[in-house]
N, C-alpha and C. Protein backbone atom coordinates (compact mmCIF):
# COMPACT_ATOMS: atom_id res chain seq x y z
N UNK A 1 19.53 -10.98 -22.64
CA UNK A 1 19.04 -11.70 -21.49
C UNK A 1 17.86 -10.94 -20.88
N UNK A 2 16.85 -11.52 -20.62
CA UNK A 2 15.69 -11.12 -19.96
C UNK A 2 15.86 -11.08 -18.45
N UNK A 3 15.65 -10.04 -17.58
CA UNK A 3 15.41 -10.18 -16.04
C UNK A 3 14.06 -10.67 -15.53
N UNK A 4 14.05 -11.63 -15.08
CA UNK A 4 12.41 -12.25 -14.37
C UNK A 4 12.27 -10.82 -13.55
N UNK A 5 11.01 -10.89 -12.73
CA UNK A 5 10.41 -10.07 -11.92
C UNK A 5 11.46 -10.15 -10.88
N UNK A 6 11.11 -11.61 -10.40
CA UNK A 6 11.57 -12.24 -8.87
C UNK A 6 12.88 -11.21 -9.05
N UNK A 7 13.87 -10.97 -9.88
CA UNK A 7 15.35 -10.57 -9.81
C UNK A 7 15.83 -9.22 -9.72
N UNK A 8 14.09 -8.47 -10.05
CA UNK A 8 14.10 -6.64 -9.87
C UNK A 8 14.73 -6.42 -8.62
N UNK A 9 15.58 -5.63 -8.23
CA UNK A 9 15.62 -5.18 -7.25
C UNK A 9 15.20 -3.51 -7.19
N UNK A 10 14.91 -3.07 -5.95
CA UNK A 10 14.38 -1.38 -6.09
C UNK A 10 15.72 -1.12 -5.85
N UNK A 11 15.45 -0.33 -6.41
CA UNK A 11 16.90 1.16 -6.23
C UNK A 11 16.40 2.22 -4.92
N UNK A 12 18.23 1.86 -3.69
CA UNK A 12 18.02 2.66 -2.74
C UNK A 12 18.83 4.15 -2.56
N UNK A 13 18.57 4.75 -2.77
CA UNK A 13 19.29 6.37 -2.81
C UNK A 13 19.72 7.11 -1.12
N UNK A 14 20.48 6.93 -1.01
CA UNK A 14 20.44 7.53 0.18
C UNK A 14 20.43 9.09 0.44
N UNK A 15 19.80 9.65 0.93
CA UNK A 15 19.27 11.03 0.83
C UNK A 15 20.10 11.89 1.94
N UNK A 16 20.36 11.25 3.13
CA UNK A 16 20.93 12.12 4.45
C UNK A 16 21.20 11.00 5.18
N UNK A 17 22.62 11.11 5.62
CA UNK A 17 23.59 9.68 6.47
C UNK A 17 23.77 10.79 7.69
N UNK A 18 23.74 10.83 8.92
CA UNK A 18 24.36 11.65 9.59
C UNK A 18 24.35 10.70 10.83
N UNK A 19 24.82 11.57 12.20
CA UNK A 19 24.76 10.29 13.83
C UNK A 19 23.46 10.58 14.26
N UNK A 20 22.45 10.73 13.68
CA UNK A 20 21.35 11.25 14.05
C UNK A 20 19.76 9.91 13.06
N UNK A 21 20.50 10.35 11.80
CA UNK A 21 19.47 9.59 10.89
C UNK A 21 20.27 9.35 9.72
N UNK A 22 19.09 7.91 8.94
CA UNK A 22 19.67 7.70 7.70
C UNK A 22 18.15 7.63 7.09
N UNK A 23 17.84 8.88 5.75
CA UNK A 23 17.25 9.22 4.91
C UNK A 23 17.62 8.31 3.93
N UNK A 24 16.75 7.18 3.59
CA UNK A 24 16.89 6.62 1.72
C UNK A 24 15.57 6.52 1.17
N UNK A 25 15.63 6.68 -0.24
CA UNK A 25 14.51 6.81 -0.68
C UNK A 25 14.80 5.80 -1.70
N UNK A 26 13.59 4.81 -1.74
CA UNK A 26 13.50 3.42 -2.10
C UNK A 26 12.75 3.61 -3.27
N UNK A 27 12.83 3.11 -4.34
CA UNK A 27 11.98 3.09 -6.19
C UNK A 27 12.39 1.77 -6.13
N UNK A 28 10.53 0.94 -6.46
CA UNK A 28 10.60 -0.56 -6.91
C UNK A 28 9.69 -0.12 -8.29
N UNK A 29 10.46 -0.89 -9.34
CA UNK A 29 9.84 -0.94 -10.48
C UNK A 29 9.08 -2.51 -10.49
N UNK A 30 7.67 -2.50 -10.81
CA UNK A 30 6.72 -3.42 -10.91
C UNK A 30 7.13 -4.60 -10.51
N UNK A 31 7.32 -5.32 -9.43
CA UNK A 31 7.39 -6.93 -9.09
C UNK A 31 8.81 -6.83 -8.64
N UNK A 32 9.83 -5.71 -8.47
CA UNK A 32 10.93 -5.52 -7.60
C UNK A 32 10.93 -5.59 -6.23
N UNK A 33 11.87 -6.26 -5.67
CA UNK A 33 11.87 -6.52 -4.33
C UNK A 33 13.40 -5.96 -3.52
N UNK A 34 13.27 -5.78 -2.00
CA UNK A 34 14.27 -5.44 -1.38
C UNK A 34 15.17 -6.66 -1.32
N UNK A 35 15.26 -7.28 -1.39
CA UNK A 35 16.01 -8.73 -0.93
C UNK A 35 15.74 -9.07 0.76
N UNK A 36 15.62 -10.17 0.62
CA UNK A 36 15.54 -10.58 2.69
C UNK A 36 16.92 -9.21 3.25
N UNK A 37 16.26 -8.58 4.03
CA UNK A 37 17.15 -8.30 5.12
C UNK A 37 16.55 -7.74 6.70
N UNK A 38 17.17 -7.36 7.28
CA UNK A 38 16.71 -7.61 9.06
C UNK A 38 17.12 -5.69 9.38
N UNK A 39 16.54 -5.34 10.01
CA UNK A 39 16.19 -3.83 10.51
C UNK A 39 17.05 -3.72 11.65
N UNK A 40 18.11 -3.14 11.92
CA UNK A 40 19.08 -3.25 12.73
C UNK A 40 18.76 -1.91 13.83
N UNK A 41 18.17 -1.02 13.25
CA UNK A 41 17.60 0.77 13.76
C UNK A 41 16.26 0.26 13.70
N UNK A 42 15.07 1.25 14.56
CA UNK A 42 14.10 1.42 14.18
C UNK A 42 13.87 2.48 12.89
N UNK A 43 12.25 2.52 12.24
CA UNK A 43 12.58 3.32 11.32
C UNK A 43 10.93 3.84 11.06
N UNK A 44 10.71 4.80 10.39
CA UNK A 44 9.27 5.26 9.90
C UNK A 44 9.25 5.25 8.54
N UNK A 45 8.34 5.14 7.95
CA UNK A 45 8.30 4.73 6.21
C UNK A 45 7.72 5.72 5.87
N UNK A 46 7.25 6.82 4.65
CA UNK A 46 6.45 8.05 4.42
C UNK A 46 6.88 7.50 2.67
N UNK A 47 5.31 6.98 2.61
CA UNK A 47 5.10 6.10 1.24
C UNK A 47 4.91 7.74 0.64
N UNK A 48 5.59 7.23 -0.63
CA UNK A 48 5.67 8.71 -1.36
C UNK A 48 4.13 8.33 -2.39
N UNK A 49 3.69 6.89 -2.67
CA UNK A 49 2.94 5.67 -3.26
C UNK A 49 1.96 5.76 -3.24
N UNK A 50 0.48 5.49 -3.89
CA UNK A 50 -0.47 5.04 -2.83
C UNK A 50 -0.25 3.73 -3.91
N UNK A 51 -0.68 2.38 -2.83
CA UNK A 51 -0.63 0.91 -3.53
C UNK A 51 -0.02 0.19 -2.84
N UNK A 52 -0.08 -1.23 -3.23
CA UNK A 52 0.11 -2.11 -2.42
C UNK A 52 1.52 -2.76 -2.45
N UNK A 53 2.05 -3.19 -0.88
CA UNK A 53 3.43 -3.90 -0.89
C UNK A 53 3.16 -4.98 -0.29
N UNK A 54 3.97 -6.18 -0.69
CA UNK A 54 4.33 -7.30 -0.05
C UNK A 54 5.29 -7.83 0.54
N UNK A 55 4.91 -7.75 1.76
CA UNK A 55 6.48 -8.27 3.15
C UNK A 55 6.05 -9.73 3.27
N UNK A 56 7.29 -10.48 3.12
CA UNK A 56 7.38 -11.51 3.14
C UNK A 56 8.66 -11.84 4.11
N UNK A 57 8.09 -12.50 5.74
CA UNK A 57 9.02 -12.49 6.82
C UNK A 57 8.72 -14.01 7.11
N UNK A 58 9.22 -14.29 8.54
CA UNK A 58 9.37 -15.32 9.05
C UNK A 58 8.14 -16.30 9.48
N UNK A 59 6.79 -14.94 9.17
CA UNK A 59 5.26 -15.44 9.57
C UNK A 59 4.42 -16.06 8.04
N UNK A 60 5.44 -15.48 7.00
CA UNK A 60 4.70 -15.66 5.98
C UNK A 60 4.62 -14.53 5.09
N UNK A 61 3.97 -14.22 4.28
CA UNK A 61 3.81 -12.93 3.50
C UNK A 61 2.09 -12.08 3.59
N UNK A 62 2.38 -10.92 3.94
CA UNK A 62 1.62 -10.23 4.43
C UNK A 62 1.62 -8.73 3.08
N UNK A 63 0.09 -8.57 2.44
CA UNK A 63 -0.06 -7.82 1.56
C UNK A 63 -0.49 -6.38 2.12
N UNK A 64 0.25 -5.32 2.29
CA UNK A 64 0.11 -4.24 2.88
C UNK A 64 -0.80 -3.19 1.79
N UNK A 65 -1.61 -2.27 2.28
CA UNK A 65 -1.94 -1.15 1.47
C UNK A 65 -1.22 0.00 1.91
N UNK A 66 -0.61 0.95 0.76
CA UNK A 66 -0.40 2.25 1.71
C UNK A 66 -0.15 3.26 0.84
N UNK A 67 -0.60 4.37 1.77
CA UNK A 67 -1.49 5.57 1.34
C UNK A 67 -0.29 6.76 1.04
N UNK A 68 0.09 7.61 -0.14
CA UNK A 68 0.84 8.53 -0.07
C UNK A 68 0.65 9.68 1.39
N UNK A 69 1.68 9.72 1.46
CA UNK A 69 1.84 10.81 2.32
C UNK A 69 1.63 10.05 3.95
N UNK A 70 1.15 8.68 4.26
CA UNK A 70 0.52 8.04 5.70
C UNK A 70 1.70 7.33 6.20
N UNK A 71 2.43 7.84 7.39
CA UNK A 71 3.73 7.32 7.90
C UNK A 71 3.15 6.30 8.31
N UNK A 72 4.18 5.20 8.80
CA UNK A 72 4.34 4.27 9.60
C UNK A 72 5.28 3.88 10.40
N UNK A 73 5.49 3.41 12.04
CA UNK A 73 6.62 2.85 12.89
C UNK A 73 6.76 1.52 12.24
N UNK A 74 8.08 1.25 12.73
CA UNK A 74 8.41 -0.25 12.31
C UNK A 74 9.51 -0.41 13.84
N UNK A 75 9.54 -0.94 14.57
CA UNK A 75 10.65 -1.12 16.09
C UNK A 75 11.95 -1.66 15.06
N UNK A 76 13.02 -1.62 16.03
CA UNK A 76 14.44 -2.13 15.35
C UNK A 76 14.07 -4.05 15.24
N UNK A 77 14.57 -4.79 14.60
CA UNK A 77 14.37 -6.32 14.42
C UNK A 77 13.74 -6.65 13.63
N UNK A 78 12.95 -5.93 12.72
CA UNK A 78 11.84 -6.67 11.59
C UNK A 78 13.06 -7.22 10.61
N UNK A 79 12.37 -7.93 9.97
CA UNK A 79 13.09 -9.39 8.87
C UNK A 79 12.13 -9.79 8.45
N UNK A 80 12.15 -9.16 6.80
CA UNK A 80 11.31 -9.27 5.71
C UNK A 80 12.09 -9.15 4.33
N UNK A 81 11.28 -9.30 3.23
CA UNK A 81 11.60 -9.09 1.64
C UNK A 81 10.53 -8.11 1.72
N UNK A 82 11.01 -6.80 0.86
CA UNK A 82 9.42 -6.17 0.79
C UNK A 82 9.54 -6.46 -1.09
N UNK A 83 8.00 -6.42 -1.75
CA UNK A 83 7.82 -6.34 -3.14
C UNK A 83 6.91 -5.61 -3.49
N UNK A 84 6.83 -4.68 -4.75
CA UNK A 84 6.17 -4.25 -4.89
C UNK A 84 4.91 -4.86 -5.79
N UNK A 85 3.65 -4.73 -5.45
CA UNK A 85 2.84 -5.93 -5.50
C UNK A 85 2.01 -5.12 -6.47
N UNK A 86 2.27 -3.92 -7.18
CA UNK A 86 1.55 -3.25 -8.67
C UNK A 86 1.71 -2.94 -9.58
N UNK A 87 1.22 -2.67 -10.47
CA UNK A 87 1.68 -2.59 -11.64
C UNK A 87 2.20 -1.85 -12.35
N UNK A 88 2.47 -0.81 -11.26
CA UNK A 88 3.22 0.62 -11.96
C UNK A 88 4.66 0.89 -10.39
N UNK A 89 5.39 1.62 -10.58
CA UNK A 89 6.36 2.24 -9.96
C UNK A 89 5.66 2.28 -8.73
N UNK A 90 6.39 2.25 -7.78
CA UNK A 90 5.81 2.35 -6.36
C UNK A 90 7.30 2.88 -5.14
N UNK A 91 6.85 3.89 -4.69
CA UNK A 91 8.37 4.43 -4.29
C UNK A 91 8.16 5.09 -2.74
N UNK A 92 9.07 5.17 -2.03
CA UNK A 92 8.22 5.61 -0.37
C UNK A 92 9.72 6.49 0.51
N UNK A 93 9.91 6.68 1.21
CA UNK A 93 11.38 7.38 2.01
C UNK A 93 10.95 6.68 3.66
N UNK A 94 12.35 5.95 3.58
CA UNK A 94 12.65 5.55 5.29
C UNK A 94 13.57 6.42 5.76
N UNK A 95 13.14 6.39 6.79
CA UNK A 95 13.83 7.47 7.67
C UNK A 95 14.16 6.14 8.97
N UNK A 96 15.71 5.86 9.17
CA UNK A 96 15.96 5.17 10.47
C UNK A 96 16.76 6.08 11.54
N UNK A 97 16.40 5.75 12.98
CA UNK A 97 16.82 6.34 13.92
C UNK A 97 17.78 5.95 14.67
N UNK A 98 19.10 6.74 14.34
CA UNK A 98 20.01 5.76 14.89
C UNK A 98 20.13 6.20 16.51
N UNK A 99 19.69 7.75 17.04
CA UNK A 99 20.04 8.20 18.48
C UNK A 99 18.49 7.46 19.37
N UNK A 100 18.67 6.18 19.61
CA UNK A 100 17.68 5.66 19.94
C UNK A 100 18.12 5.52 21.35
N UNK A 101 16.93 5.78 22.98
CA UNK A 101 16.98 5.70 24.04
C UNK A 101 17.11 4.54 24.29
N UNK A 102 17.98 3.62 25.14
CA UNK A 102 17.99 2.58 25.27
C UNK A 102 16.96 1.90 26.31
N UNK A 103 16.32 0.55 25.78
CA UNK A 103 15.03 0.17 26.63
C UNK A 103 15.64 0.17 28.20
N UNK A 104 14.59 0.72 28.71
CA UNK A 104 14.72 0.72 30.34
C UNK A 104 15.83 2.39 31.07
N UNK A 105 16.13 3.12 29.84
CA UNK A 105 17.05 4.78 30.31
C UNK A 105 16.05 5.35 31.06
């Protein structure tokens, strides 16, 4: 049996679970995707990558570039598919924050 693209999923490793943070480090092999899911923590991304991803949310799908080593915020609530939109391995580490100040402390 052959796997289409659409059915790659990346492989998530989790690196460090603690009451503080959750470390996973995400590998999409060529046209692999996260599956829809919704960001419950906020989180920062540190593309291990340089190349392009595709989030595909509630606005539509949006083709990202990103640079090894160039963090990014994301707030808690995003709801997306991410894919990897190249032609080689593309791999990055989220870091989510679970000891988050509550809006208005």
């Amino acid at each position: 049996m052959t796997t289409a693209p659409s059915d790659l999923r990346a492989v998530a490793t989790v690196r460090i679970d603690n009451e503080r943070v959750r470390v996973t480090e995400f590998r999409f092999a060529p046209g692999a995707s996260t599956g829809a899911h919704r960001h419950e923590l906020a989180y920062v991304v540190v593309p291990l990558t340089t190349g392009r991803l595709a989030a595909t949310g509630p606005t539509g799908e949006a083709l990202n570039e990103l640079v090894a080593g160039r963090p990014y915020f994301r707030p808690a609530g995003v709801e997306h598919d991410v894919r990897n939109a190249n032609p080689f391995e593309f791999a990055f580490i989220e870091i989510e924050l679970k000891d988050q100040i509550p809006p208005g402390a």
